[in-house]
C-alpha atoms as a PDB file:
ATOM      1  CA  UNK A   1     -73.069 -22.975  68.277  1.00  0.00           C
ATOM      2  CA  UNK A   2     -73.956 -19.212  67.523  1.00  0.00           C
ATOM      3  CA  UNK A   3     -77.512 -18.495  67.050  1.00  0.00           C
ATOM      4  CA  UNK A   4     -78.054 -15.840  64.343  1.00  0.00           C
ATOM      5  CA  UNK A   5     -81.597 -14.542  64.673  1.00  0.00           C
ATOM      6  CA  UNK A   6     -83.533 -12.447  62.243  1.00  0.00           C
ATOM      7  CA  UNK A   7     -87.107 -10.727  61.996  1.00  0.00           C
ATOM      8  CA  UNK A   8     -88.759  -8.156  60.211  1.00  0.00           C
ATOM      9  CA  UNK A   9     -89.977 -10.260  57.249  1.00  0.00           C
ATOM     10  CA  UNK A  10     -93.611 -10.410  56.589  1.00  0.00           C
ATOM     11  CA  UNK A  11     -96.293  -9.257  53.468  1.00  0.00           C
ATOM     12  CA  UNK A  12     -95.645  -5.761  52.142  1.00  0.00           C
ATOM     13  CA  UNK A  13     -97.373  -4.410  49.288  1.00  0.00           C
ATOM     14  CA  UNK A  14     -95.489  -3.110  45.944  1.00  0.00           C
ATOM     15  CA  UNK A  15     -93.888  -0.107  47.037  1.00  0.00           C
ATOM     16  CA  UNK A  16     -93.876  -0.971  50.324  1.00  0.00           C
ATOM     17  CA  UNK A  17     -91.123  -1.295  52.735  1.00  0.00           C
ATOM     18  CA  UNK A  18     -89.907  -3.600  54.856  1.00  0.00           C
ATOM     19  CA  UNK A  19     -87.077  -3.708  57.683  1.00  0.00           C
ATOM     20  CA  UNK A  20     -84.900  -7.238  58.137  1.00  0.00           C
ATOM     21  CA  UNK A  21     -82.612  -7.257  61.466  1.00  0.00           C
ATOM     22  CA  UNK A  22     -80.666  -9.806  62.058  1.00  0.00           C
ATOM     23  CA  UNK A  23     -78.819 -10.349  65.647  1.00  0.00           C
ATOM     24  CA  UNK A  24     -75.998 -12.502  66.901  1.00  0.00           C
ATOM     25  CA  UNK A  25     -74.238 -13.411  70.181  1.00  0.00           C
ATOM     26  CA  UNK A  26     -70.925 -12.978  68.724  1.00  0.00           C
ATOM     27  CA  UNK A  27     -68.337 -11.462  71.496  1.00  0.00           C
ATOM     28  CA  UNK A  28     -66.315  -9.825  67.850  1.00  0.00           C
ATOM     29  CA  UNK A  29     -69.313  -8.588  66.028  1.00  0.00           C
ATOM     30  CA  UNK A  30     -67.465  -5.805  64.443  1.00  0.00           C
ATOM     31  CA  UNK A  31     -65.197  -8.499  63.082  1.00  0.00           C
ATOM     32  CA  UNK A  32     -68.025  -9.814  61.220  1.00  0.00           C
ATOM     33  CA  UNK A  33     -69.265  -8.955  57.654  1.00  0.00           C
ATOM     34  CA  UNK A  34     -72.836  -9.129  57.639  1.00  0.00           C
ATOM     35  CA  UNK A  35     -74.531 -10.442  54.407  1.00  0.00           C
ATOM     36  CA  UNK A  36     -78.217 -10.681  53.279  1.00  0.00           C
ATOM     37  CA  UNK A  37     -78.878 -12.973  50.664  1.00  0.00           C
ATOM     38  CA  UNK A  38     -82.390 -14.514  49.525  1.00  0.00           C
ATOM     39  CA  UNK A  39     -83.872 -17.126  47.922  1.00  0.00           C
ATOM     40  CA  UNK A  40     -86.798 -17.286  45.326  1.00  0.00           C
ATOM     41  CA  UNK A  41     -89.105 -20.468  44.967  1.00  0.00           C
ATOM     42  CA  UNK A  42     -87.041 -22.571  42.241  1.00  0.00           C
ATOM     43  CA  UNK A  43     -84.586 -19.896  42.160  1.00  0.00           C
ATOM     44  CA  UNK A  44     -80.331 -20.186  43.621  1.00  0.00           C
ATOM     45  CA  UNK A  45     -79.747 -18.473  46.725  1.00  0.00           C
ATOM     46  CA  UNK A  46     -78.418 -14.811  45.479  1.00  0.00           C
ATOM     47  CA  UNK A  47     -76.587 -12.376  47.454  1.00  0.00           C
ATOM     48  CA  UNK A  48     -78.724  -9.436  48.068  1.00  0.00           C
ATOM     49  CA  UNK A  49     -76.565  -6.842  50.234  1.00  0.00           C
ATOM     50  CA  UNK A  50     -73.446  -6.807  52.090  1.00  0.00           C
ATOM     51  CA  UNK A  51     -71.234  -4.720  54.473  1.00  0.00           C
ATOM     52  CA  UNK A  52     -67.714  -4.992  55.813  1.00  0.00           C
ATOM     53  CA  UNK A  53     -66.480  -4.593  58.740  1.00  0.00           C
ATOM     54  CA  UNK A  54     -65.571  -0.913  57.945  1.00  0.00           C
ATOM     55  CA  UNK A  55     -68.821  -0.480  56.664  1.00  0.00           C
ATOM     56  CA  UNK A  56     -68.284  -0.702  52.864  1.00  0.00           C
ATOM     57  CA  UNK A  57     -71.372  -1.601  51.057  1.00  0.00           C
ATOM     58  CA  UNK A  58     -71.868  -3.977  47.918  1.00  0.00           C
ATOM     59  CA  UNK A  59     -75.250  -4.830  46.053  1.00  0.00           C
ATOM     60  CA  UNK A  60     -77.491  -6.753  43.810  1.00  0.00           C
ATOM     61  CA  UNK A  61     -77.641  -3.957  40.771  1.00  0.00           C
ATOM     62  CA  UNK A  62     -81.484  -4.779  40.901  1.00  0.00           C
ATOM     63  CA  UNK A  63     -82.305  -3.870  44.428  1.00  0.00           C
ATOM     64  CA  UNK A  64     -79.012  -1.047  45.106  1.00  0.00           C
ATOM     65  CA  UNK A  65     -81.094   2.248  44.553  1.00  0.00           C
ATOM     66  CA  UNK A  66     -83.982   0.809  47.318  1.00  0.00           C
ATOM     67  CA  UNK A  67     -82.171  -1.076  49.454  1.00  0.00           C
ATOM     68  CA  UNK A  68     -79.854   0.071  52.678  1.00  0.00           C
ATOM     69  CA  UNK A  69     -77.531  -2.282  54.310  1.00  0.00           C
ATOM     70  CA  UNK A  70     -76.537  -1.096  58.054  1.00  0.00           C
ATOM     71  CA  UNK A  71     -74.987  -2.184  60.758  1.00  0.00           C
ATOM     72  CA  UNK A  72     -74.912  -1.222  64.775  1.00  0.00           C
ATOM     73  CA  UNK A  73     -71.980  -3.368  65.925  1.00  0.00           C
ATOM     74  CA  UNK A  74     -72.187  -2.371  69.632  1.00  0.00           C
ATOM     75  CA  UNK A  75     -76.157  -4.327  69.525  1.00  0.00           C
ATOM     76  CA  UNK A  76     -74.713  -7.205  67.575  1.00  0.00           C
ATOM     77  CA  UNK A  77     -76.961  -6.113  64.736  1.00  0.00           C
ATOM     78  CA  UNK A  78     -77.295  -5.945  60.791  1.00  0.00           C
ATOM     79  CA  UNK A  79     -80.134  -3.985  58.972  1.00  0.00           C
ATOM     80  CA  UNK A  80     -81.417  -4.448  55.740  1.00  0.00           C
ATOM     81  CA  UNK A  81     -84.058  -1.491  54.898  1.00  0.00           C
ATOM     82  CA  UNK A  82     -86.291  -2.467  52.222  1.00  0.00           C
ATOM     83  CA  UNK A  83     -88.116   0.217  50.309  1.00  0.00           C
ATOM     84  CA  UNK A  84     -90.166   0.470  46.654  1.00  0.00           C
ATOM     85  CA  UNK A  85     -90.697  -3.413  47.402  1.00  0.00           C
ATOM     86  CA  UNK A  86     -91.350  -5.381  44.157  1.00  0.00           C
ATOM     87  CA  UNK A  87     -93.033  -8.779  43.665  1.00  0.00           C
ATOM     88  CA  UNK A  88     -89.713  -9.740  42.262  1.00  0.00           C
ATOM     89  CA  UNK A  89     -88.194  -9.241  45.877  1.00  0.00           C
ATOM     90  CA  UNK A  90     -90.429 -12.083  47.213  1.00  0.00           C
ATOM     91  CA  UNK A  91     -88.278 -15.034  49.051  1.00  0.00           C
ATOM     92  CA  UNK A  92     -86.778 -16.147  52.108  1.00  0.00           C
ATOM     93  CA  UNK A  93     -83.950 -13.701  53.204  1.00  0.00           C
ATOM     94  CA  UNK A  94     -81.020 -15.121  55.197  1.00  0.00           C
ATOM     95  CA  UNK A  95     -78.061 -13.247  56.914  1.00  0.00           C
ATOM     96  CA  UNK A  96     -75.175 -14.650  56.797  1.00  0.00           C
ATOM     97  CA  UNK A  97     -72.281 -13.565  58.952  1.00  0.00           C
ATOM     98  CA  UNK A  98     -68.103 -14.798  58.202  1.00  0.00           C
ATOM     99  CA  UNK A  99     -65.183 -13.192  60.235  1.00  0.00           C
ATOM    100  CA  UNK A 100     -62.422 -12.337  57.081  1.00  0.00           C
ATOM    101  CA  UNK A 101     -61.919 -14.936  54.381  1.00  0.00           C
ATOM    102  CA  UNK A 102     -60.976 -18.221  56.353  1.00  0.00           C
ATOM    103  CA  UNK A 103     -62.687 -17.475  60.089  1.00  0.00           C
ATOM    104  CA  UNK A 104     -65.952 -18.790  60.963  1.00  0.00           C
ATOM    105  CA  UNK A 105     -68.953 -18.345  59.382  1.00  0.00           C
ATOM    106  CA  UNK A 106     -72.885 -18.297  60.036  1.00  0.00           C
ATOM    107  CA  UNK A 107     -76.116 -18.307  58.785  1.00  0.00           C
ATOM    108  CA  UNK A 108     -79.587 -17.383  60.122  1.00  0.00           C
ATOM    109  CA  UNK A 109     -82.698 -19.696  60.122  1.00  0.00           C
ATOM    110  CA  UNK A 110     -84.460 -17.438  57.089  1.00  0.00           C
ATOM    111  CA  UNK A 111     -87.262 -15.163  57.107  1.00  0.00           C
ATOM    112  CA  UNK A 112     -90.096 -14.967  54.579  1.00  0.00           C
ATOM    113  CA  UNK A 113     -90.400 -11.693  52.332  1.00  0.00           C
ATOM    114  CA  UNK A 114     -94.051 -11.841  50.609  1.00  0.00           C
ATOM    115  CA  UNK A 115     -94.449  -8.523  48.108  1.00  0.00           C
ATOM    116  CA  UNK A 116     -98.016  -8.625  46.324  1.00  0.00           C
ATOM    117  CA  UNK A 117    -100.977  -6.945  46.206  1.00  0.00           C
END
């Protein structure tokens, strides 16, 4: 069973930034595309940012102009850099890793995003 570990979540104030990492021991990490999505008390889980393996970037139209999805595949790592925080952005964050459209997939445990003054 892959672990997928993430930090960085915490309280931030609006306009604040925050920095998610997420980790896994996966020997084909560059395989991987490496998702955040997040979920909102009451809310679905929404897909927040994502990047393919050759680095091509997709996101939420609400969050794309302070948001940066990253990755460092020779650390195992994906980065989500959150900047201009809004109480809106408040929720669990999860990363979610899948190798192509059929290979395996994984998600992390969740970490809590708190934006308020």
């Amino acid at each position: 069973q892959v672990q997928v570990e993430e930090s960085g979540g915490g309280l931030a104030q609006p306009g604040g930034s925050l920095r998610l990492s997420c980790t896994a021991a996966l020997r084909n990490f560059d395989f991987y595309s490496v998702a955040w999505y997040r979920q909102a008390p009451g809310k679905q889980r929404e897909l927040v940012a994502h990047i393919t393996p050759s680095r091509i970037t997709d996101y939420l139209p609400s969050v794309e102009d302070r948001f940066t999805i990253s990755r460092d595949d020779p650390n195992k790592a994906g980065y989500l850099q959150m900047d201009g925080l809004k109480p809106e952005d408040t929720g669990v964050y999860y990363c979610y890793l899948q190798a192509g459209q059929s290979g395996p997939r994984y998600w992390g445990q969740g970490t809590q995003v708190t934006v308020s003054a």
